[in-house]
N, C-alpha and C. Protein backbone atom coordinates (compact mmCIF):
# COMPACT_ATOMS: atom_id res chain seq x y z
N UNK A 1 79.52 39.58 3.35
CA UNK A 1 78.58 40.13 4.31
C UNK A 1 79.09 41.50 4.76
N UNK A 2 78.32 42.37 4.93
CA UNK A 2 78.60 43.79 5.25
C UNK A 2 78.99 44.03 6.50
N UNK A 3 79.67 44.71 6.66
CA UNK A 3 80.11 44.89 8.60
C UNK A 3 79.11 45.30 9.06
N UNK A 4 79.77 45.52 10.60
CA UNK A 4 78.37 45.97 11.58
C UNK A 4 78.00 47.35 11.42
N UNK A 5 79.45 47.90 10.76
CA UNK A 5 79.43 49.26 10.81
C UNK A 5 78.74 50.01 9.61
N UNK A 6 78.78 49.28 8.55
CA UNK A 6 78.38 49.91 7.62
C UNK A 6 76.90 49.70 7.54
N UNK A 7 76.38 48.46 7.87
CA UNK A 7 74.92 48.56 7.96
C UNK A 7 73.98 49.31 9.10
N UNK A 8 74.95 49.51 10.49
CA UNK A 8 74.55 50.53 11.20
C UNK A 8 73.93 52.15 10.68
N UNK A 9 75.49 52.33 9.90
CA UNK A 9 75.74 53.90 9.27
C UNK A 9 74.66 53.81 8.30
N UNK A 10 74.18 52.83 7.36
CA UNK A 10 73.12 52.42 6.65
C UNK A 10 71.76 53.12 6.72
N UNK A 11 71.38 52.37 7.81
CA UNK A 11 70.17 52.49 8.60
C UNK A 11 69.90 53.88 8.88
N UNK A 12 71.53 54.33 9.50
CA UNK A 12 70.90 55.82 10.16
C UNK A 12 70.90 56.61 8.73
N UNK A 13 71.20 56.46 8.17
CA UNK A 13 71.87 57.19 6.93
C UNK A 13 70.38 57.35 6.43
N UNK A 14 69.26 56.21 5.81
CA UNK A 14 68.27 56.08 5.52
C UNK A 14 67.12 56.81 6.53
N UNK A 15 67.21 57.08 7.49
CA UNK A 15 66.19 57.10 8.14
C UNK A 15 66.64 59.13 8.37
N UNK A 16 67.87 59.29 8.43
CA UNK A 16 68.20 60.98 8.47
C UNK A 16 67.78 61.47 6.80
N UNK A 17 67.76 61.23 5.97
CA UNK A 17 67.46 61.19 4.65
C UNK A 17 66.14 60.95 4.31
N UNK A 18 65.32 60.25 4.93
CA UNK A 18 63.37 59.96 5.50
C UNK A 18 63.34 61.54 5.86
N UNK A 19 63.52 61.69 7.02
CA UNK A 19 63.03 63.38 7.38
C UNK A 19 63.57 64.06 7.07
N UNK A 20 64.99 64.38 6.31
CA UNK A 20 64.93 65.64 5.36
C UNK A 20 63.65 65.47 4.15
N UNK A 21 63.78 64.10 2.96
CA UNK A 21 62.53 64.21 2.44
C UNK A 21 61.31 64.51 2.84
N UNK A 22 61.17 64.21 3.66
CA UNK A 22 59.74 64.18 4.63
C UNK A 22 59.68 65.76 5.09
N UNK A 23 60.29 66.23 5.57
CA UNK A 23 60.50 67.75 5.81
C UNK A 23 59.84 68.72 4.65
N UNK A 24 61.04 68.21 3.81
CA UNK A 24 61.00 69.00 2.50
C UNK A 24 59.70 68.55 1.36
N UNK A 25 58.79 67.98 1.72
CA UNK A 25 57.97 67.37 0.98
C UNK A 25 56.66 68.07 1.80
N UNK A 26 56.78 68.08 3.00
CA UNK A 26 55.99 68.46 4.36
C UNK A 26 54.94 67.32 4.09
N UNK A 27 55.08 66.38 4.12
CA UNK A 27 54.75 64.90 4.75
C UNK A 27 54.58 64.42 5.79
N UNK A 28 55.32 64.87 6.95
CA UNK A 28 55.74 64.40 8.35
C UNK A 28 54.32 63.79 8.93
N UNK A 29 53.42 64.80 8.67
CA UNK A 29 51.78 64.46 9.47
C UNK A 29 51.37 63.23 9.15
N UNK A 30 51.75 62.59 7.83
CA UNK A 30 51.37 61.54 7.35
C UNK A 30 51.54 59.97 8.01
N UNK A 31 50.74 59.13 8.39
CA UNK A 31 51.14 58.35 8.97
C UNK A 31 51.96 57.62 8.73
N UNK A 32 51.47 57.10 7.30
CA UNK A 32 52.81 56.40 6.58
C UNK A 32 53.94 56.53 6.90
N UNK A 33 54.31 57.90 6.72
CA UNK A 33 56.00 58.22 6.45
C UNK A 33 56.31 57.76 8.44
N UNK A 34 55.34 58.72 9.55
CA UNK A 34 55.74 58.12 10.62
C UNK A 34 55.94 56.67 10.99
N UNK A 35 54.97 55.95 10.54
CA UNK A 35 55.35 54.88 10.40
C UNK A 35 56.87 54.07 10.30
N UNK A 36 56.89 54.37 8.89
CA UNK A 36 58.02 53.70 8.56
C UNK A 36 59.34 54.13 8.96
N UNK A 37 58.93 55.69 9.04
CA UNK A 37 60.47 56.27 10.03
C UNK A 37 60.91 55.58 11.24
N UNK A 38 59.71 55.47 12.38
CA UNK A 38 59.41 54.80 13.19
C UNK A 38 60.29 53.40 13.57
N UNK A 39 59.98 52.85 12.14
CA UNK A 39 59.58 51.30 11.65
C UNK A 39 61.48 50.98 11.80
N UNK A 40 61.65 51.99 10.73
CA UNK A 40 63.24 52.47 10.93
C UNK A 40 64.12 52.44 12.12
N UNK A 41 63.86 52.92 13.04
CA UNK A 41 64.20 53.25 13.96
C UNK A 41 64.18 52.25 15.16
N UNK A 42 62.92 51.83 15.19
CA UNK A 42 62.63 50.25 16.10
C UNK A 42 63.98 49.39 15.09
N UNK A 43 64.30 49.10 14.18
CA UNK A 43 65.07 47.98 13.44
C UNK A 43 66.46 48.34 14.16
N UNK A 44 66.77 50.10 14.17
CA UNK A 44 68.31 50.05 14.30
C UNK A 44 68.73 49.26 15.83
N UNK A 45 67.50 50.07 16.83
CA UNK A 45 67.46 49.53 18.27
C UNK A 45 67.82 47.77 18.10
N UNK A 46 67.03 46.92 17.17
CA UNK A 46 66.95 46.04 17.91
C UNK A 46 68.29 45.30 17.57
N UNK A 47 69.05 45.52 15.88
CA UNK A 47 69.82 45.63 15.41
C UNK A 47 70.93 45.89 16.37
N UNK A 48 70.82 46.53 17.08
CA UNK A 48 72.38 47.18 18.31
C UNK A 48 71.99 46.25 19.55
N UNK A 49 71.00 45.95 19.78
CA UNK A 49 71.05 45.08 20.80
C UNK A 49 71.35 43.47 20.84
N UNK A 50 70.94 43.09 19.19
CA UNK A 50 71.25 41.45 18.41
C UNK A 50 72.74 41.44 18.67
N UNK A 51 73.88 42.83 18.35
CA UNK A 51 74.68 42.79 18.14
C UNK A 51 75.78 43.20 19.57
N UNK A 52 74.72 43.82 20.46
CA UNK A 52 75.76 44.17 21.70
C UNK A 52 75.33 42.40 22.21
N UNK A 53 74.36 41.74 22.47
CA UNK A 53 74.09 40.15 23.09
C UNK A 53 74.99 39.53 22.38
N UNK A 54 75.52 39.40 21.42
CA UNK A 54 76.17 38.46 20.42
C UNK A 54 77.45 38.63 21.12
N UNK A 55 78.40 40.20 21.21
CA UNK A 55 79.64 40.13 21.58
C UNK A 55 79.69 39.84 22.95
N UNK A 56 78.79 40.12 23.78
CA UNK A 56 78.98 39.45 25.24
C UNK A 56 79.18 38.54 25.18
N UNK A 57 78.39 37.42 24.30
CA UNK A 57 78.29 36.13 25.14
C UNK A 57 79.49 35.79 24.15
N UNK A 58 79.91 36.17 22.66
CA UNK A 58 81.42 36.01 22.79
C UNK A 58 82.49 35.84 23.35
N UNK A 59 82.58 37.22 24.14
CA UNK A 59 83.31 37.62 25.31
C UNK A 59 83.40 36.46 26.19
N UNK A 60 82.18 35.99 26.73
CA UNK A 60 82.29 34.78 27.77
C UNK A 60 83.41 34.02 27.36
N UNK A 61 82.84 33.22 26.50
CA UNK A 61 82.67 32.12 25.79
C UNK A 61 85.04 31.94 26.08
């Protein structure tokens, strides 16, 4: 299983690499691509929050 870190760096990695293509394509207006950049972006959030709840209640525990 991949660390936290590398699928973090992942994510952002994919989604900074979305809007250079997207830039360089001049796409951006497109909903699609907002979309899924978007789409991107909602995942990392919820992704850091699965993972900051997890080590708290570690922490308790």
């Amino acid at each position: 299983m991949p660390s936290i870190n590398f699928i973090a760096r992942a994510l952002t990695g994919i989604i900074a690499f979305g809007f250079l293509i997207a830039g360089i394509f001049d796409v951006l207006d497109y909903f699609i691509v907002k979309f899924l950049l978007f789409g991107i972006f909602i995942a990392i959030v919820i992704y850091i929050g699965i993972i900051l709840y997890k080590n708290e209640t570690h922490h308790k525990a």
